[in-house]
C-alpha atoms as a PDB file:
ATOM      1  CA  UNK A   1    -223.261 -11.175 -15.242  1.00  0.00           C
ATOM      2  CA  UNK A   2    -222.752 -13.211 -11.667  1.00  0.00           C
ATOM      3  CA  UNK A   3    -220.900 -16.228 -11.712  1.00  0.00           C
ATOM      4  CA  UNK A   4    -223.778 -18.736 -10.676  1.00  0.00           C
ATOM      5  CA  UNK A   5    -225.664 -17.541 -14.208  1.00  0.00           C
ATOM      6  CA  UNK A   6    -222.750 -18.660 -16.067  1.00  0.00           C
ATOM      7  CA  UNK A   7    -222.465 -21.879 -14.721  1.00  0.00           C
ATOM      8  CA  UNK A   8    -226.229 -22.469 -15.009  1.00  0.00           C
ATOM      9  CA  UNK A   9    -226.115 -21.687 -19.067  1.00  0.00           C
ATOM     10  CA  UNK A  10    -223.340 -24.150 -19.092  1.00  0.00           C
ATOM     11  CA  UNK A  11    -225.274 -26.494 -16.877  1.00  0.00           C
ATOM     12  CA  UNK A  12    -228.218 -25.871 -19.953  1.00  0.00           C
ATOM     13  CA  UNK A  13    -226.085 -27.542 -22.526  1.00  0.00           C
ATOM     14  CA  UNK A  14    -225.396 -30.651 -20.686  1.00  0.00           C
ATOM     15  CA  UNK A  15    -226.892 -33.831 -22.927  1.00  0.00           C
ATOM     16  CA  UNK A  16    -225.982 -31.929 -25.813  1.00  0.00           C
ATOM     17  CA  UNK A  17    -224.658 -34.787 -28.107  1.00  0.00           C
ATOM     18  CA  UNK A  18    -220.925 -34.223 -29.105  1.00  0.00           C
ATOM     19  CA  UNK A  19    -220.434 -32.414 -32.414  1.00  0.00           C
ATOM     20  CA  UNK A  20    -217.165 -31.480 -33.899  1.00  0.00           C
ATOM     21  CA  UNK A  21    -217.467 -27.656 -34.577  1.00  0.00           C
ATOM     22  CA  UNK A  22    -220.913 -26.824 -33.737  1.00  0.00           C
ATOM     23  CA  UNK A  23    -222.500 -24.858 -31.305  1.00  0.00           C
ATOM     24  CA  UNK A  24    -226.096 -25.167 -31.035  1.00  0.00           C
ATOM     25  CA  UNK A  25    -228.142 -26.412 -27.939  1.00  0.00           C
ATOM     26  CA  UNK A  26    -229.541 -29.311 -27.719  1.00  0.00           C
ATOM     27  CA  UNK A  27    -228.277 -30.330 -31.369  1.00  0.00           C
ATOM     28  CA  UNK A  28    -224.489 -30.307 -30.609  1.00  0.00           C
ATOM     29  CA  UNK A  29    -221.668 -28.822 -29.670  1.00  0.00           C
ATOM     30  CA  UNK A  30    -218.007 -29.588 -29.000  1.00  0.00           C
ATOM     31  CA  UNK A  31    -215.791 -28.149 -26.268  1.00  0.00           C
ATOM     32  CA  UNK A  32    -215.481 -24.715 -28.021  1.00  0.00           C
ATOM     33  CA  UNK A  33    -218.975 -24.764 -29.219  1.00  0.00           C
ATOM     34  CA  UNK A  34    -220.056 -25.398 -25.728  1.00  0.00           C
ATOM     35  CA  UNK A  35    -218.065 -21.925 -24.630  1.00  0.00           C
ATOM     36  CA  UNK A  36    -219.462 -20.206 -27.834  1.00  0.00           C
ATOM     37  CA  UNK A  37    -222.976 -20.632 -26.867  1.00  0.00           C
ATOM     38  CA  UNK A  38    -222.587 -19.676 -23.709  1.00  0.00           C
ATOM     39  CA  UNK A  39    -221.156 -16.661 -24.589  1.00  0.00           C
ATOM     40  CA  UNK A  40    -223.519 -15.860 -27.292  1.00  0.00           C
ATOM     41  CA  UNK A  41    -226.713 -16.318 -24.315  1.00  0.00           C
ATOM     42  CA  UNK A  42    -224.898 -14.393 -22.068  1.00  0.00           C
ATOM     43  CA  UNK A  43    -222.687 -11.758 -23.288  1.00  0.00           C
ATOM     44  CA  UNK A  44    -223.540 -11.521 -27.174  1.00  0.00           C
ATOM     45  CA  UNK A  45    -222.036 -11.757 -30.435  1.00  0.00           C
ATOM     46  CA  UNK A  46    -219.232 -14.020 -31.017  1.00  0.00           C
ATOM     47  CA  UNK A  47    -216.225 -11.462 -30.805  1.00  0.00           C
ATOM     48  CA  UNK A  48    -214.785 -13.502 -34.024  1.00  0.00           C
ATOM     49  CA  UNK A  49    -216.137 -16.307 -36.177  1.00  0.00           C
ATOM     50  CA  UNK A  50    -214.416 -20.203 -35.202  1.00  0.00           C
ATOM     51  CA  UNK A  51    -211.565 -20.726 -37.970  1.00  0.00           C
ATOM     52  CA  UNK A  52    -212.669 -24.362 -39.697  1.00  0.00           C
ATOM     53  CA  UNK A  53    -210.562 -26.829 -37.813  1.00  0.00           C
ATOM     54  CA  UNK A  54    -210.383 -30.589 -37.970  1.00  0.00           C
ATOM     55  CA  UNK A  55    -210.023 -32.628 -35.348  1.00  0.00           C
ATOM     56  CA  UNK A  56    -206.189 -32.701 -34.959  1.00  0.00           C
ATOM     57  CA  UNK A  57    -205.706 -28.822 -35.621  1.00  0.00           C
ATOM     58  CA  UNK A  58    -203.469 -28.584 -32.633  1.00  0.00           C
ATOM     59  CA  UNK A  59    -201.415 -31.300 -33.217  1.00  0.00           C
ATOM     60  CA  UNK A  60    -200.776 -30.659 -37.088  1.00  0.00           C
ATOM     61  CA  UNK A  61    -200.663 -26.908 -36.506  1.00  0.00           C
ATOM     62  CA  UNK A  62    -198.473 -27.170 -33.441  1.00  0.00           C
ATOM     63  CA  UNK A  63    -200.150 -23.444 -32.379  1.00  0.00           C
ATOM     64  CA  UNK A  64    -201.180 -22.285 -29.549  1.00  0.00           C
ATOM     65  CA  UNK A  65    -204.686 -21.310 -31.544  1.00  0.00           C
ATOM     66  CA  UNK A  66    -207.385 -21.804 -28.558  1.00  0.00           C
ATOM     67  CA  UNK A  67    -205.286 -20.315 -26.120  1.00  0.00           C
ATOM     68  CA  UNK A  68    -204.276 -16.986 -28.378  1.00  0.00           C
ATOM     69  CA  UNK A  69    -208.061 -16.876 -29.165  1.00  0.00           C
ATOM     70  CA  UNK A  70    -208.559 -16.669 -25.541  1.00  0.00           C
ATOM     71  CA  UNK A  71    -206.291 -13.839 -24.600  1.00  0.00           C
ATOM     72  CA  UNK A  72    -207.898 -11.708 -27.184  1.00  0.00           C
ATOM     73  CA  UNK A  73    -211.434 -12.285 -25.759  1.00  0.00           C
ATOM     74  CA  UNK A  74    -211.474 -12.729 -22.190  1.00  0.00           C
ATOM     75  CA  UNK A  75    -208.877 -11.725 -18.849  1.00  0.00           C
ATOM     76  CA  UNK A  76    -206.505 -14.196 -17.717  1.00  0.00           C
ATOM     77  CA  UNK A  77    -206.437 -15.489 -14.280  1.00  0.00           C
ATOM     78  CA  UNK A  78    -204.219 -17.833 -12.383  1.00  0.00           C
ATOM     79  CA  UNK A  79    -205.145 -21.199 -13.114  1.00  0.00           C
ATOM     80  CA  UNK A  80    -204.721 -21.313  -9.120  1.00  0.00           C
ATOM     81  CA  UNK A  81    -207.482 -18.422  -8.625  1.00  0.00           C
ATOM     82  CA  UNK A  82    -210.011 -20.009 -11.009  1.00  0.00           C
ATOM     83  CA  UNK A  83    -213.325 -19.862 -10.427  1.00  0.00           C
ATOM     84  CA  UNK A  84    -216.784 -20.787 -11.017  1.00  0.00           C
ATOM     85  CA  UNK A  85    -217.617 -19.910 -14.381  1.00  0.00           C
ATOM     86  CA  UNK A  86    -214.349 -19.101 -15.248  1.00  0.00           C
ATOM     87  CA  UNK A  87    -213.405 -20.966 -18.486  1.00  0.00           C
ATOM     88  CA  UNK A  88    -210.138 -23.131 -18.227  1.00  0.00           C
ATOM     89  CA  UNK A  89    -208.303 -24.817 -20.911  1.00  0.00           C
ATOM     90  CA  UNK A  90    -206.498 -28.045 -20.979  1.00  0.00           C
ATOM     91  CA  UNK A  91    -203.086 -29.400 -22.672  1.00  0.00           C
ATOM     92  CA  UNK A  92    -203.944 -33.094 -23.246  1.00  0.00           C
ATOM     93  CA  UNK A  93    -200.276 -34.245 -23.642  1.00  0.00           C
ATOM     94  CA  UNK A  94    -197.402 -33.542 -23.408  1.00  0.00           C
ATOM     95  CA  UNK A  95    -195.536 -31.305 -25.738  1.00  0.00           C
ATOM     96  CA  UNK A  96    -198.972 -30.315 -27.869  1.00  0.00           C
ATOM     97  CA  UNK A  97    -200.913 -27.210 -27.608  1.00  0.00           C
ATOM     98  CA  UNK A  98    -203.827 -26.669 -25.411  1.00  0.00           C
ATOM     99  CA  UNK A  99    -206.812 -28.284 -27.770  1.00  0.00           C
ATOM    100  CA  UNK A 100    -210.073 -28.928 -25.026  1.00  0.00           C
ATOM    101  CA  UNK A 101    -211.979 -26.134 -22.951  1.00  0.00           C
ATOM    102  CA  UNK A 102    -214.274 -26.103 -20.593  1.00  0.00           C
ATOM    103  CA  UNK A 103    -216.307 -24.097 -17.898  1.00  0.00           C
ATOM    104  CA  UNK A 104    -216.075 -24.362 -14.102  1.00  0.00           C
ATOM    105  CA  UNK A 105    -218.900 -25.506 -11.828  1.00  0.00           C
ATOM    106  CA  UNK A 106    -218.817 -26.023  -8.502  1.00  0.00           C
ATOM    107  CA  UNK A 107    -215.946 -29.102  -7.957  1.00  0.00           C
ATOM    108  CA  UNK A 108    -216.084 -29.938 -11.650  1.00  0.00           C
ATOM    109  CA  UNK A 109    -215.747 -28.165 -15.295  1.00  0.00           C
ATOM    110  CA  UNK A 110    -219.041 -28.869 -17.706  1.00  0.00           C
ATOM    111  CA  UNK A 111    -217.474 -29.894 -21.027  1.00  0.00           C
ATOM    112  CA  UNK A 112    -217.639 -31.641 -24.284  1.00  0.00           C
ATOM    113  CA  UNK A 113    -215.471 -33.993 -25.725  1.00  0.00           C
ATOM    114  CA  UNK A 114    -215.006 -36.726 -28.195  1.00  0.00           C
ATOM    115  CA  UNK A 115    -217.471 -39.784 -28.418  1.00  0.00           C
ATOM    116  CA  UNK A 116    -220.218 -38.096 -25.554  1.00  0.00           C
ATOM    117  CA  UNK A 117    -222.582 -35.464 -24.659  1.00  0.00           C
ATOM    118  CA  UNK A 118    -221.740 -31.886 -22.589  1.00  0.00           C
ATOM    119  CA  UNK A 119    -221.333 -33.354 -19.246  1.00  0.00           C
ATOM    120  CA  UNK A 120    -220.167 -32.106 -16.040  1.00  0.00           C
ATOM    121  CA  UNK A 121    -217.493 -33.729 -14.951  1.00  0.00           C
ATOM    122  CA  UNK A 122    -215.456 -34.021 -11.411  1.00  0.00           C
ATOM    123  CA  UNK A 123    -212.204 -31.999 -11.694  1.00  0.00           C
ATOM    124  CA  UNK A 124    -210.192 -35.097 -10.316  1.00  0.00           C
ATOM    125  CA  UNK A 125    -206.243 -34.644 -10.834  1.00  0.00           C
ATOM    126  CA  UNK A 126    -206.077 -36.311 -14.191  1.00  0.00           C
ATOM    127  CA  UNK A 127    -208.305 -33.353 -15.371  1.00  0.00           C
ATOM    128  CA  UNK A 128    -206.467 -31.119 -12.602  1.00  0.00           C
ATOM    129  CA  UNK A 129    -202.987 -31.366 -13.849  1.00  0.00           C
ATOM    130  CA  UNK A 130    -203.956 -30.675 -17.402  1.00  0.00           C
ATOM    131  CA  UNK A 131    -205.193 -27.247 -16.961  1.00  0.00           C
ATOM    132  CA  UNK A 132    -203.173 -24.560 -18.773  1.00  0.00           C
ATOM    133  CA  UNK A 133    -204.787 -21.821 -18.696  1.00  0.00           C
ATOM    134  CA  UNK A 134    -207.781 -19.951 -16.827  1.00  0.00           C
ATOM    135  CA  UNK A 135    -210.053 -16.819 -18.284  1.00  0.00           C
ATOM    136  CA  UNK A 136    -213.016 -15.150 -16.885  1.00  0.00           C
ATOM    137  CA  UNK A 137    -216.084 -14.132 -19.170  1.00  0.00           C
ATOM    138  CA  UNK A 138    -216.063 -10.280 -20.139  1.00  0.00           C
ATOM    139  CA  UNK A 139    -218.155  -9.035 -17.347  1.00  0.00           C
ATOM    140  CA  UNK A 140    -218.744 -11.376 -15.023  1.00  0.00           C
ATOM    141  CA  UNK A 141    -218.905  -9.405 -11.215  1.00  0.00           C
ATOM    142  CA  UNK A 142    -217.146 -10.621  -8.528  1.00  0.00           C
END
């Protein structure tokens, strides 16, 4: 799969309305639900099925769960050599494990989160200096 079909699924999801833990089009997603679907349209089946989670998993857990999910499923890349379509992942504060993902496009990362829709948003540096971790899609060509 290129890189510009990646980022146009993604780009299909935006006005999904926010949805903590699902993953359907149109109906709602959240951040992870957002990457699931986009996997499912482009690569297939979900390698593994989404543990339940609530919305403070990562800091009650204190685990690195998104991010170990991640290394089983896609390759690592530099957060520096990220690209489009590449999915990155983002520590929200300090001290807690990465919890919010999202998918590159062009100078911004389509996303979900809390209290809105899938929207893409400009990677400014508050966004910029939260990113963790990078991964590209199983896949994608270069």
């Amino acid at each position: 799969m290129r890189r510009d079909e990646i980022v146009a699924a993604a780009r299909g999801w935006i006005g999904t309305p926010y949805r903590h833990q699902a993953s359907l089009k149109g109906a709602g997603c959240d951040c992870l639900g957002l990457v699931r679907g986009v996997w499912r349209e482009l690569v297939g089946t979900e390698p593994e099925a989404a543990p339940a989670y609530t919305p403070d998993w990562a800091e009650a857990l204190g685990r690195e769960t998104l991010l170990e999910a991640a290394r089983r499923h896609m390759r690592e890349v530099p957060v520096g050599a990220a690209r489009e379509g590449d999915v990155v992942l983002f520590r929200m504060g300090t001290g807690v494990p990465a919890k919010h993902c999202g998918i590159l496009a062009g100078g911004g990362v389509v996303h979900a989160y809390w209290g809105r829709a899938v929207v893409e948003t400009r990677l400014v540096n508050w966004w910029q200096r939260r990113i963790v971790a990078a991964f590209e899609f199983p896949g994608v060509e270069d």
